[in-house]
C-alpha atoms as a PDB file:
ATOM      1  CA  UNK A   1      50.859 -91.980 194.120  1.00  0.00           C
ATOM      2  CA  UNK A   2      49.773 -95.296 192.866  1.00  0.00           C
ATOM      3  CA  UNK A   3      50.003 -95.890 189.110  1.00  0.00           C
ATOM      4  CA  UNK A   4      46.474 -97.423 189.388  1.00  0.00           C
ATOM      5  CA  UNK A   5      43.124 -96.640 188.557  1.00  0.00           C
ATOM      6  CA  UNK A   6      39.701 -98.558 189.250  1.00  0.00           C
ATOM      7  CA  UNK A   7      38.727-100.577 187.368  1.00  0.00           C
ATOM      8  CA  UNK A   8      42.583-101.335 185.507  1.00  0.00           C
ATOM      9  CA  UNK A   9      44.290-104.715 185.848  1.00  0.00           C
ATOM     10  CA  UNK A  10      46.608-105.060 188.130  1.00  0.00           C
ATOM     11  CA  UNK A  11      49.683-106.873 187.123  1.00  0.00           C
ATOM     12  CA  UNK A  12      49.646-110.642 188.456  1.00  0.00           C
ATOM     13  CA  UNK A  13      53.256-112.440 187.846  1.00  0.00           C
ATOM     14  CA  UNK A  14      53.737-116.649 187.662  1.00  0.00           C
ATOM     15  CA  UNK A  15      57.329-116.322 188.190  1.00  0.00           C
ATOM     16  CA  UNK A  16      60.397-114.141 189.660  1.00  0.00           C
ATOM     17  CA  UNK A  17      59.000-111.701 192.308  1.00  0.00           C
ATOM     18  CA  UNK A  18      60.993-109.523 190.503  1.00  0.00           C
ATOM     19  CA  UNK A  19      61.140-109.962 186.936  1.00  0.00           C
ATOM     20  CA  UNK A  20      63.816-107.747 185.229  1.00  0.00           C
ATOM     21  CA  UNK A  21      62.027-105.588 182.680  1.00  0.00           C
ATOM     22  CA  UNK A  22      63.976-104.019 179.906  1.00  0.00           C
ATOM     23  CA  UNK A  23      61.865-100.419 178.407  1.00  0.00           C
ATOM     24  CA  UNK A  24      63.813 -99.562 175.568  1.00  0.00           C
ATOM     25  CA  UNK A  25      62.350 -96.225 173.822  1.00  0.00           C
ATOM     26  CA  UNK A  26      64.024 -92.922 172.663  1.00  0.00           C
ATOM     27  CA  UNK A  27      61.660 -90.727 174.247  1.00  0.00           C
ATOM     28  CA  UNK A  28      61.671 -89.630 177.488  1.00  0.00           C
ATOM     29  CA  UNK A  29      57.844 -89.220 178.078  1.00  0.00           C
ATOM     30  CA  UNK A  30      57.330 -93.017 176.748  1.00  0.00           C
ATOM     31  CA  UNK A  31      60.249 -94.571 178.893  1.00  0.00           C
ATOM     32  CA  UNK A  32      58.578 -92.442 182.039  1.00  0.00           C
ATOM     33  CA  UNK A  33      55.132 -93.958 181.470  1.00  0.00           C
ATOM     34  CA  UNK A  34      56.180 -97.607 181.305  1.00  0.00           C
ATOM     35  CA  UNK A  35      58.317 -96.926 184.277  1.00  0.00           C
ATOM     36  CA  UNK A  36      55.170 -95.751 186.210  1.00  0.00           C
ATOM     37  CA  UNK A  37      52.991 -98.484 185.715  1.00  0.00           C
ATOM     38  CA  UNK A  38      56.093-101.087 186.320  1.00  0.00           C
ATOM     39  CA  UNK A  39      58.365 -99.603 188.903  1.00  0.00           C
ATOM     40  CA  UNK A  40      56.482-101.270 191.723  1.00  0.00           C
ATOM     41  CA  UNK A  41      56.726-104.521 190.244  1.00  0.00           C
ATOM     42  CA  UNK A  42      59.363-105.301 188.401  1.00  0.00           C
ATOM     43  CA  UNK A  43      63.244-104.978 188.122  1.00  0.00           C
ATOM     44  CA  UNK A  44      63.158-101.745 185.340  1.00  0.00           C
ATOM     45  CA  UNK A  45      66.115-101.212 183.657  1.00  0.00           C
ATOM     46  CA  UNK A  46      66.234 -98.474 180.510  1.00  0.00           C
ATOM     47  CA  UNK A  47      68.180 -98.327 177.361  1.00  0.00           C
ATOM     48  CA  UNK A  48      67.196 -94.950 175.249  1.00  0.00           C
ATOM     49  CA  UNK A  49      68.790 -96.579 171.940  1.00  0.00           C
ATOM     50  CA  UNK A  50      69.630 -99.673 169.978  1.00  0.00           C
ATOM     51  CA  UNK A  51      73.462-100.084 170.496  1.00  0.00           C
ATOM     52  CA  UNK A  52      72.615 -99.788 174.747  1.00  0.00           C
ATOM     53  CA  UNK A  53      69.622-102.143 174.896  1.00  0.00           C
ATOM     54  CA  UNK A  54      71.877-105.276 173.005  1.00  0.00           C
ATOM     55  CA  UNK A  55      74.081-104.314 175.922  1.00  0.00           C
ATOM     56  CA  UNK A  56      71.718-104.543 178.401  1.00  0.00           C
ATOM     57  CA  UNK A  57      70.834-108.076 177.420  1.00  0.00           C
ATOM     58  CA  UNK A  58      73.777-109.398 177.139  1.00  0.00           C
ATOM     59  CA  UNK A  59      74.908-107.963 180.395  1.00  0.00           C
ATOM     60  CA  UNK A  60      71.565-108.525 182.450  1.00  0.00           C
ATOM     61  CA  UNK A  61      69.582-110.878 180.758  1.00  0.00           C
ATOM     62  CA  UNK A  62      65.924-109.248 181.168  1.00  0.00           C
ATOM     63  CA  UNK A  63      63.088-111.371 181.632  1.00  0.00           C
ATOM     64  CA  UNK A  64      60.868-108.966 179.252  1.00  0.00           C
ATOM     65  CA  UNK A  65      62.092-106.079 176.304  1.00  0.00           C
ATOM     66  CA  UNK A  66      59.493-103.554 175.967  1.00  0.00           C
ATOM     67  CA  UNK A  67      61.372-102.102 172.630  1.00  0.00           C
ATOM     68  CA  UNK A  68      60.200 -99.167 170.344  1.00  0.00           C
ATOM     69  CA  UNK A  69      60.302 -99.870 166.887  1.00  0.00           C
ATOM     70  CA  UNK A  70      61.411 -96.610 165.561  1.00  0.00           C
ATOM     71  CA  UNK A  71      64.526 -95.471 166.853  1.00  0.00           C
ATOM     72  CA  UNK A  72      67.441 -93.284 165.433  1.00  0.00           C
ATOM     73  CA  UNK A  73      70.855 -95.386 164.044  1.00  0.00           C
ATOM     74  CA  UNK A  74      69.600 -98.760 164.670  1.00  0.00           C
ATOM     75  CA  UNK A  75      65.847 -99.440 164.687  1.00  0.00           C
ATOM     76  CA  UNK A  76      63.809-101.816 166.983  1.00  0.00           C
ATOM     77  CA  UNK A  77      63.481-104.154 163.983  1.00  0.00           C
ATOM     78  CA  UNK A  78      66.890-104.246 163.993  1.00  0.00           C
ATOM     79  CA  UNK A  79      67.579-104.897 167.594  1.00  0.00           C
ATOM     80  CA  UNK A  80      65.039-107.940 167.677  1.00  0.00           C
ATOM     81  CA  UNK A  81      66.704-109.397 164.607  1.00  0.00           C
ATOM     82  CA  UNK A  82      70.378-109.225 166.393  1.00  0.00           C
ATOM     83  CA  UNK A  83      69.220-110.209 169.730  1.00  0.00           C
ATOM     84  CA  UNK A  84      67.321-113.462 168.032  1.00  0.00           C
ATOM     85  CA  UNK A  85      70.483-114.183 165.738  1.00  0.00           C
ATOM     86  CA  UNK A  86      72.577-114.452 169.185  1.00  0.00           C
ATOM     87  CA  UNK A  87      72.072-117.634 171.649  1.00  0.00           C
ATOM     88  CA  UNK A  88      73.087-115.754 174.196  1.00  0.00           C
ATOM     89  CA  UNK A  89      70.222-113.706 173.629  1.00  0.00           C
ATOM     90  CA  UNK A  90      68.030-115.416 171.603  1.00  0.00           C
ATOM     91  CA  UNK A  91      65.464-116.790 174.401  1.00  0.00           C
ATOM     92  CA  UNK A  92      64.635-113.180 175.524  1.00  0.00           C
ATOM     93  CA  UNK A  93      61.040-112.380 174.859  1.00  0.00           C
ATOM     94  CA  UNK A  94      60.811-108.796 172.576  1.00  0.00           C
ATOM     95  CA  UNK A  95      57.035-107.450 173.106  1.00  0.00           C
ATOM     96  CA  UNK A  96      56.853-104.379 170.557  1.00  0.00           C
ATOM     97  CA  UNK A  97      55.434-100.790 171.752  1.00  0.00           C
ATOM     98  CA  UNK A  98      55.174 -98.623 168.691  1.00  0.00           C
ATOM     99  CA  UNK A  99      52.419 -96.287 166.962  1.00  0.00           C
ATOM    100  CA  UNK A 100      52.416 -98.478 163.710  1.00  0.00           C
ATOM    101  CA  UNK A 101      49.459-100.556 163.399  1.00  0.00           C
ATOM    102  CA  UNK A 102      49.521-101.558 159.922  1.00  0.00           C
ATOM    103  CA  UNK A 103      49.408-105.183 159.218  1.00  0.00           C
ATOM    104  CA  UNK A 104      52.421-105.209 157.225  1.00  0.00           C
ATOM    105  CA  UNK A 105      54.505-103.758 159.607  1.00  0.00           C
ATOM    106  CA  UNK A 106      53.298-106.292 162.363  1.00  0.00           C
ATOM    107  CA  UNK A 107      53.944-108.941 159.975  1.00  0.00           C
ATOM    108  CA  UNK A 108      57.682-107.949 159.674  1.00  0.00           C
ATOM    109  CA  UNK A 109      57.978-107.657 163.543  1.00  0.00           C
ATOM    110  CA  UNK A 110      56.795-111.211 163.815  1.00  0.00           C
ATOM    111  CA  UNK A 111      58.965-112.003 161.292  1.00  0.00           C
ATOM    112  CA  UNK A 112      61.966-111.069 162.984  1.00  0.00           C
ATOM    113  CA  UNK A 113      61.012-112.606 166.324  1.00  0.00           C
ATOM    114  CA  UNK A 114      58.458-110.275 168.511  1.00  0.00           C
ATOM    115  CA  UNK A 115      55.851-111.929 170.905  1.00  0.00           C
ATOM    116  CA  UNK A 116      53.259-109.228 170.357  1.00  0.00           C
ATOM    117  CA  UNK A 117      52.725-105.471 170.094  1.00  0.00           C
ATOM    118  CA  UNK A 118      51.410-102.727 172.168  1.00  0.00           C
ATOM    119  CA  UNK A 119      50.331 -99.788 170.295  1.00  0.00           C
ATOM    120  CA  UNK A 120      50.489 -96.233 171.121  1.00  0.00           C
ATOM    121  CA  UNK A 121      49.794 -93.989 172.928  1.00  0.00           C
ATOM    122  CA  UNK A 122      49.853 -96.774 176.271  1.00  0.00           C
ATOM    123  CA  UNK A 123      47.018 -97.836 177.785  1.00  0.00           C
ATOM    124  CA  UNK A 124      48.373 -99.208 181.526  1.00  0.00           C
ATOM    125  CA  UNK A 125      45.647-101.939 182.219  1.00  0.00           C
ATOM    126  CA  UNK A 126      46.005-103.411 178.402  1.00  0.00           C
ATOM    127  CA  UNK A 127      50.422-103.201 178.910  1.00  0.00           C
ATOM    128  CA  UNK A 128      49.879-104.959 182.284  1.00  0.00           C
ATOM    129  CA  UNK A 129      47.974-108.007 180.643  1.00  0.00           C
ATOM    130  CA  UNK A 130      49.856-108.222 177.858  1.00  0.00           C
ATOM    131  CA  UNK A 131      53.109-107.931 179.967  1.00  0.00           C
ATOM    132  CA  UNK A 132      51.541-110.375 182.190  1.00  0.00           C
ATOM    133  CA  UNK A 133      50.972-112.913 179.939  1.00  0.00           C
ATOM    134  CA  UNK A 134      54.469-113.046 178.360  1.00  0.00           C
ATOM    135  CA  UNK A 135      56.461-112.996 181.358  1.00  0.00           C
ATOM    136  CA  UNK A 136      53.721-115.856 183.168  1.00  0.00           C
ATOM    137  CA  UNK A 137      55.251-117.390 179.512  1.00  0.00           C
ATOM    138  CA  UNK A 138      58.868-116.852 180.041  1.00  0.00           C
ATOM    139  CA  UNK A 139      58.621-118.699 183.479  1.00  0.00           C
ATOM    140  CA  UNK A 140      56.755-121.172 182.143  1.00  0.00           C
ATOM    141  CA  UNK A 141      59.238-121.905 179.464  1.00  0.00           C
ATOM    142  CA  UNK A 142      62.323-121.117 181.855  1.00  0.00           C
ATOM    143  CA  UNK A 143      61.037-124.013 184.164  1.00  0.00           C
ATOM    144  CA  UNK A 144      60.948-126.667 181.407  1.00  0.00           C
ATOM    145  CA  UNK A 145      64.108-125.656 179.924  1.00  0.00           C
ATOM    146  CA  UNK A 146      65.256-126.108 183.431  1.00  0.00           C
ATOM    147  CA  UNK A 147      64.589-129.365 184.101  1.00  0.00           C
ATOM    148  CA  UNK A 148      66.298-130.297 180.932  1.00  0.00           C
ATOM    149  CA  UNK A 149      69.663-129.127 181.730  1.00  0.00           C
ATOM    150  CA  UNK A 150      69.204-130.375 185.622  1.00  0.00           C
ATOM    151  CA  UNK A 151      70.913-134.118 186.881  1.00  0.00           C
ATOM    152  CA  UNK A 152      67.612-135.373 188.448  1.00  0.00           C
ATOM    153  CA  UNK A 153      69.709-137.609 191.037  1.00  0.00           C
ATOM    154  CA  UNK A 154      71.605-134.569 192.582  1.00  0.00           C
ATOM    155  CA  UNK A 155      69.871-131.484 191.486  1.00  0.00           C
ATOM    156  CA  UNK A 156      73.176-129.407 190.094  1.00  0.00           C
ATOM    157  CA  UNK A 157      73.466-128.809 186.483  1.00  0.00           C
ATOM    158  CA  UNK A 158      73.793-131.979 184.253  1.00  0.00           C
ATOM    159  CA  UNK A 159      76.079-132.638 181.758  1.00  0.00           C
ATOM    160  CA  UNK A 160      74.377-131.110 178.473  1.00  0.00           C
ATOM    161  CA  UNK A 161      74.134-127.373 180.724  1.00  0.00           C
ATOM    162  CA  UNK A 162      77.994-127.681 181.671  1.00  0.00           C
ATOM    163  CA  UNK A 163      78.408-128.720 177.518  1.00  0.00           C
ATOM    164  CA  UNK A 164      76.729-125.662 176.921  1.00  0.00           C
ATOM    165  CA  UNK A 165      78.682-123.408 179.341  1.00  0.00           C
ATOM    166  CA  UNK A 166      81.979-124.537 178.709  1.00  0.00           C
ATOM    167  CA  UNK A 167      81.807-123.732 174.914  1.00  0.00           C
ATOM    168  CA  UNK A 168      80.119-120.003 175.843  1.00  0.00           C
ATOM    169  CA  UNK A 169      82.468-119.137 178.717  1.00  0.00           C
ATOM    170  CA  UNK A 170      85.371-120.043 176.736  1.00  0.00           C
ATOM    171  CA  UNK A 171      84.384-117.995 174.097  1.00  0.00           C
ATOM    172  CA  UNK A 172      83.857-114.850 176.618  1.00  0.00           C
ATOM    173  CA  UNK A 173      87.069-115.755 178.006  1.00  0.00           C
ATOM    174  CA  UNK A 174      88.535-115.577 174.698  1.00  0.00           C
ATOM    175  CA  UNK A 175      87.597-112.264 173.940  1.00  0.00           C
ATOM    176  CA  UNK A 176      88.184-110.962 177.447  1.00  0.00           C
ATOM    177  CA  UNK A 177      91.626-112.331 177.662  1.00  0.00           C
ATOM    178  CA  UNK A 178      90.727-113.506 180.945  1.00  0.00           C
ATOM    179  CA  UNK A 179      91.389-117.315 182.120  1.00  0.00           C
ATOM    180  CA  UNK A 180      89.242-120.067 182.483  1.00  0.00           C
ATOM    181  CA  UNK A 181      89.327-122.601 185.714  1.00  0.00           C
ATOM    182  CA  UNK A 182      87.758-126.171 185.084  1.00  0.00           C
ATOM    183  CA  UNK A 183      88.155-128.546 188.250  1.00  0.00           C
ATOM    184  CA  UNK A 184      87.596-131.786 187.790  1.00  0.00           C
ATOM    185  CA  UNK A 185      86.209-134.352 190.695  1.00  0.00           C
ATOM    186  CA  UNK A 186      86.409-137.626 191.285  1.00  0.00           C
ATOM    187  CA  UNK A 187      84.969-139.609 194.260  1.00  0.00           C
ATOM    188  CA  UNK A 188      87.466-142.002 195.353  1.00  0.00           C
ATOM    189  CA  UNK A 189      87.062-145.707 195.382  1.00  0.00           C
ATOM    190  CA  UNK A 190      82.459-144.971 194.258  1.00  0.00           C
ATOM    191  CA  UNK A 191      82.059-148.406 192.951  1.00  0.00           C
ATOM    192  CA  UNK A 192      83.593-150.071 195.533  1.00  0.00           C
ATOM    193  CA  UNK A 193      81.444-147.910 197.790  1.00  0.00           C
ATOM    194  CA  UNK A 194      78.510-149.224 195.579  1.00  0.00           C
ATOM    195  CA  UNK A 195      79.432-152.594 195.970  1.00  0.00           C
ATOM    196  CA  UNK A 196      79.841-152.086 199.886  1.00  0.00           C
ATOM    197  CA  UNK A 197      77.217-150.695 201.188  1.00  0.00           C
ATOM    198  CA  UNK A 198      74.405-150.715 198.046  1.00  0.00           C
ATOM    199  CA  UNK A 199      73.303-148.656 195.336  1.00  0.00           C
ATOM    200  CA  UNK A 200      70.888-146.786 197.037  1.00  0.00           C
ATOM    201  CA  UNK A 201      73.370-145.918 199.719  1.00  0.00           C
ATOM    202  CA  UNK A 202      75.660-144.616 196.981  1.00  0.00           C
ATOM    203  CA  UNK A 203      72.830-142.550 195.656  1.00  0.00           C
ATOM    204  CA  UNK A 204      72.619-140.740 199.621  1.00  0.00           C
ATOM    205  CA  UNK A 205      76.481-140.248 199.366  1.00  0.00           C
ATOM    206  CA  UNK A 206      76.827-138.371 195.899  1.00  0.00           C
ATOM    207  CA  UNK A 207      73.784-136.395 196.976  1.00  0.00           C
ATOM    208  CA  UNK A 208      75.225-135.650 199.992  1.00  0.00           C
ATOM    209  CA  UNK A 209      78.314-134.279 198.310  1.00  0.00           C
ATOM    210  CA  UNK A 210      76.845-132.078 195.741  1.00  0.00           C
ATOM    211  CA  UNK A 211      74.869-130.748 198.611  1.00  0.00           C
ATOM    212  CA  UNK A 212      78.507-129.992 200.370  1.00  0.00           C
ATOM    213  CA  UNK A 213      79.655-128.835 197.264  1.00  0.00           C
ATOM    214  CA  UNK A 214      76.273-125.997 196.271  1.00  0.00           C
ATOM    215  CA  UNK A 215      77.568-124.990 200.076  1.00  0.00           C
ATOM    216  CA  UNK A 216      81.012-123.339 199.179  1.00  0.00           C
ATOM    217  CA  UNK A 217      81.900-120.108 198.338  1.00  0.00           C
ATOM    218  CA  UNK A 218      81.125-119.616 194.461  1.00  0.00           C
ATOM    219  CA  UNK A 219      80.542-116.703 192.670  1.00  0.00           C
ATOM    220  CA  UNK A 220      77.656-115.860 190.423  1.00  0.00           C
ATOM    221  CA  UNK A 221      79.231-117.410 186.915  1.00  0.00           C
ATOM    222  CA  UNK A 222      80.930-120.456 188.143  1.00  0.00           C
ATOM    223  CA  UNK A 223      79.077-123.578 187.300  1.00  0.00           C
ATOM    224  CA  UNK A 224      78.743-126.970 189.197  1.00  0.00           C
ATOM    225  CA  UNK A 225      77.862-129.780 187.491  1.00  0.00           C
ATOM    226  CA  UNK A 226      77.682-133.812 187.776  1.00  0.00           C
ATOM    227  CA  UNK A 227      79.943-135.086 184.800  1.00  0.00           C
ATOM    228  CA  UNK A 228      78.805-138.506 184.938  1.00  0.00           C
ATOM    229  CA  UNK A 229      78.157-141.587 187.242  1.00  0.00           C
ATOM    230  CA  UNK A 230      80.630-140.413 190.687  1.00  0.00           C
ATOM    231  CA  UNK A 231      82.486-137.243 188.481  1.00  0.00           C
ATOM    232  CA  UNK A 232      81.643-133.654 188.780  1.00  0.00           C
ATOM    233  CA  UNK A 233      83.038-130.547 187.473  1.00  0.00           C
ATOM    234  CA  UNK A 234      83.017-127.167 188.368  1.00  0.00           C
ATOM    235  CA  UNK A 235      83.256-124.282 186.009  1.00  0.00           C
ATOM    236  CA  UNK A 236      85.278-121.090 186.874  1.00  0.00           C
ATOM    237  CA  UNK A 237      84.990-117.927 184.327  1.00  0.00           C
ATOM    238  CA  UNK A 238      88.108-116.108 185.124  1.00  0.00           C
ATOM    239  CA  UNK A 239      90.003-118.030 187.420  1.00  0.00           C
ATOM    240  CA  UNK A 240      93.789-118.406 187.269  1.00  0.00           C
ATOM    241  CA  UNK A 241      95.081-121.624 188.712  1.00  0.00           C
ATOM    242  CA  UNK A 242      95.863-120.382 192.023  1.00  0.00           C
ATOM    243  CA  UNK A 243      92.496-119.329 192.544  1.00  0.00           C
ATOM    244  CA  UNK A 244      91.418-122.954 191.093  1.00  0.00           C
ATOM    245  CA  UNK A 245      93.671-124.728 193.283  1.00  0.00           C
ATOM    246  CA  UNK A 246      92.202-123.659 195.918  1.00  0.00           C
ATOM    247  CA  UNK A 247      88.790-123.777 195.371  1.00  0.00           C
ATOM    248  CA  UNK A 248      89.782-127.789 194.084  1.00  0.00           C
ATOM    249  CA  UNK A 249      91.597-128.002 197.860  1.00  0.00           C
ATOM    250  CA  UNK A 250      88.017-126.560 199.644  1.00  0.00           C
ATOM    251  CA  UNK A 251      86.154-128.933 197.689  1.00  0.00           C
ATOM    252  CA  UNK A 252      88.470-131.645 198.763  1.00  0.00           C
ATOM    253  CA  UNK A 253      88.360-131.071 203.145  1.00  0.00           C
ATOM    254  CA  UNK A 254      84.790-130.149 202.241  1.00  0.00           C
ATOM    255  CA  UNK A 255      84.047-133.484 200.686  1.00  0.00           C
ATOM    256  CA  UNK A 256      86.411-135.570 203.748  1.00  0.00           C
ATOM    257  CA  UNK A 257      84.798-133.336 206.385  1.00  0.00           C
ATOM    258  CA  UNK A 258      81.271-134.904 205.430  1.00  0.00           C
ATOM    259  CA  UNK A 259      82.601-138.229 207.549  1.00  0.00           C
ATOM    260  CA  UNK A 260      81.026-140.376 205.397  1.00  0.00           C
ATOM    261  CA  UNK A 261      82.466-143.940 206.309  1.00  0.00           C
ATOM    262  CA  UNK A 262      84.319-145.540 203.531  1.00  0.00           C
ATOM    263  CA  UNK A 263      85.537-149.215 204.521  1.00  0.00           C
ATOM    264  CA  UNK A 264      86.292-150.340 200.942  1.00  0.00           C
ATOM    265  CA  UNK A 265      87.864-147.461 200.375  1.00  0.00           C
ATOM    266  CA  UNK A 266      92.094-147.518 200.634  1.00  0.00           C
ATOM    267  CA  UNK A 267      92.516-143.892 200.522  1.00  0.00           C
ATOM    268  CA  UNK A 268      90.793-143.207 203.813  1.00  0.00           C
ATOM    269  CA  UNK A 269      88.296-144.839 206.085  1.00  0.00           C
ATOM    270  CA  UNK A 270      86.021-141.833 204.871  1.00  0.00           C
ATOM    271  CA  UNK A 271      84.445-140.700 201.790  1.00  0.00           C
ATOM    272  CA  UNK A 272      87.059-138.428 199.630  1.00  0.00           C
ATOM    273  CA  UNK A 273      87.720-136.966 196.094  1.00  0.00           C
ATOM    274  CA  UNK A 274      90.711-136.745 193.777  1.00  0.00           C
ATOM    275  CA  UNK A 275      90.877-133.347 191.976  1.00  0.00           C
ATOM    276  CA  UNK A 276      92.136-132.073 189.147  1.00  0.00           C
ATOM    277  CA  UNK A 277      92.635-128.318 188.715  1.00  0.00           C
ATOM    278  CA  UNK A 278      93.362-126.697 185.171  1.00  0.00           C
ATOM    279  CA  UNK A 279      93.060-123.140 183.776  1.00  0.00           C
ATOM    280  CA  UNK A 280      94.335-121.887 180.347  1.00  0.00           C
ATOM    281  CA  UNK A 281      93.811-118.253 178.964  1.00  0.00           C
ATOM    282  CA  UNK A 282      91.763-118.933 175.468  1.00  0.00           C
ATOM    283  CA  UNK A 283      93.106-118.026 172.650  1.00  0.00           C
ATOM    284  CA  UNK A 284      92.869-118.746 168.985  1.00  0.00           C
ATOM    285  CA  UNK A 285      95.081-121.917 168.958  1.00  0.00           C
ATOM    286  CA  UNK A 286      93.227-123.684 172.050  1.00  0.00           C
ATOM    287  CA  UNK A 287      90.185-125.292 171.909  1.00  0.00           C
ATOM    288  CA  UNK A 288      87.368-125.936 174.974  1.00  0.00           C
ATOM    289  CA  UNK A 289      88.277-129.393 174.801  1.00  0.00           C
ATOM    290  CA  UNK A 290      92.053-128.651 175.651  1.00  0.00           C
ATOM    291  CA  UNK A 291      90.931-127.572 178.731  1.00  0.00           C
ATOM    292  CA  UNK A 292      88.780-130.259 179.501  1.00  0.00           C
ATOM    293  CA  UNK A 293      92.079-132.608 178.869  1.00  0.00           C
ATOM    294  CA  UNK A 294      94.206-131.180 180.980  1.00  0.00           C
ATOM    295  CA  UNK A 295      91.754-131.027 184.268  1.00  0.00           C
ATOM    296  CA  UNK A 296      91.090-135.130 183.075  1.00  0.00           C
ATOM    297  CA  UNK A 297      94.745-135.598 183.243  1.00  0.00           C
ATOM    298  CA  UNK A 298      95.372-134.063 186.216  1.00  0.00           C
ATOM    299  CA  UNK A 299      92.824-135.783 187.776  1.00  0.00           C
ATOM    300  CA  UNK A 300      94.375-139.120 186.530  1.00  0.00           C
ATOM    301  CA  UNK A 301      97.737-137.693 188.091  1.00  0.00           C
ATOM    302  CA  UNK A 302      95.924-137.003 191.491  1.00  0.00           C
ATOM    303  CA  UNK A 303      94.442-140.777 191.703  1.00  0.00           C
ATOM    304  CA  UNK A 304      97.866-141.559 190.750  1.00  0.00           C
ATOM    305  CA  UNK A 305      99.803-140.022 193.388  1.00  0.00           C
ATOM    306  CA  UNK A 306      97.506-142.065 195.882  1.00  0.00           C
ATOM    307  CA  UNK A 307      93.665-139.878 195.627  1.00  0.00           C
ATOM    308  CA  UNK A 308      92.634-138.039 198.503  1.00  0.00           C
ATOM    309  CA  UNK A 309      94.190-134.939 196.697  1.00  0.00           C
ATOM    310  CA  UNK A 310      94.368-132.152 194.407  1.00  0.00           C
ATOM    311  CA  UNK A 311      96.669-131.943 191.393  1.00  0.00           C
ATOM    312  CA  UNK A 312      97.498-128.769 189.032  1.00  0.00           C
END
């Protein structure tokens, strides 16, 4: 049976086709009724108290948290406080659903980060708009904050993003006790390339690699990024070093197998990349950066050795 009625408003999304909605709410009957009017929608996942619904977020990143405000051990004020204190977290909109209308209490949900309220007992068309409009928001603002962590030239993730990642996965590593992978690429003999065959033609070439490169086999968490000018790096959550190795030896026939003529170049009469492949297991007396080192100076070792190759 549609969820529907005539004359209700019908739940229009700029955005995922999906979005992932969060309903977090105590009470059976409530979390029922929001997944009615949702289910056919959007991604609905449930937490039925505090300590489950931080989960959840960290864990599945929601697009939307529909969150009750009173709850038993740790209330919804609560819960929008910690997930706002977190930057894992922190960017996840928290839209309010409680019987409290009081302008005091909205003041203190404001206060500790909600986008708006929806009062009890639901209404379906007025939780449709209201959903509507923050998750049209949360596209919005997911776009922009795209572009800002996106190399224009190449379209993989820039430098700031991989920044960004590195420090967070190596903290997640660090509690896990799981290792971290970092390969870093270099494309042999660029500038001579540059000065070769033009600038523009070096701008088809690294395109055309980090197109080769978005087409491997990577999971879900690993991160690709251009480092800088011809360097990229690729990101690996839980990767020993043989596992790095030889994703750094696809990347390498992947890159050669492009055919891209290289005259200037003395490693091959084609385009190639030297690689270097590091992992380390974090723990309290390593840094991010010690990671970063090591892939640089294997990489060094691999141009070394003649380029054209991986080294780790």
């Amino acid at each position: 049976m549609s969820d529907e009625s005539p004359g209700e408003t019908t739940l229009t999304i700029v955005g995922p086709e999906r979005p992932r909605l969060l309903i977090v709410d105590d009470e059976p009957v409530n979390v029922q009724t929001l997944y009615q009017v949702f289910q056919s929608r959007c991604e609905v996942i449930v937490a039925t108290n505090g300590h489950k619904a931080l989960e959840l977020c960290l864990a599945q990143k929601p697009d939307l948290v529909l969150l009750d405000v009173v709850m038993p051990e740790i209330d919804g004020l609560e819960v929008c406080r910690r997930l706002k204190s977190n930057p894992a977290t922190r960017d996840i909109p928290v839209l309010f659903v409680t019987a409290q209308d009081s302008p005091e209490e909205e003041t203190q949900g404001l206060e500790v980060g909600a986008v708006d309220f929806i009062s009890k007992p639901i209404n379906p068309a007025v939780v449709r708009a209201r959903v509507n409009t923050q998750l049209t928001l949360k596209a919005q603002t997911d776009f922009l904050r795209s572009l800002a962590f996106i190399d224009g030239l190449t379209g993989v993730a820039n430098r700031r993003q991989y920044n960004e990642r590195l420090a967070t996965e190596w903290r997640a590593c660090q509690r896990s006790g799981k290792p971290l992978g970092l390969i870093m690429i270099d494309v042999d003999f660029f500038k001579f390339y540059n000065d070769h065959y033009g600038h523009e033609a070096g701008d088809d070439c690294l395109r055309a690699v980090s197109r080769r490169l978005k087409e491997l086999p990577m999971r879900s968490r690993d991160l690709l990024a251009r480092y800088g000018g011809e360097e990229f790096v690729l990101l690996m959550p839980e990767a020993d070093l043989d596992g790095t190795r030889r994703m750094a030896e696809l990347i390498r026939g992947g890159i050669e197998d492009l055919a891209i003529p290289h005259s200037a170049s003395t490693a091959a009469e084609v385009v190639t990349a030297s690689l270097g492949a590091a992992s380390l297991v974090p723990d309290e007396d390593l840094e991010a950066r010690q990671l970063q080192a090591e892939a640089d100076r294997l990489l060094y070792e691999a141009k070394r050795q003649g380029r054209n190759r991986v080294a780790g």
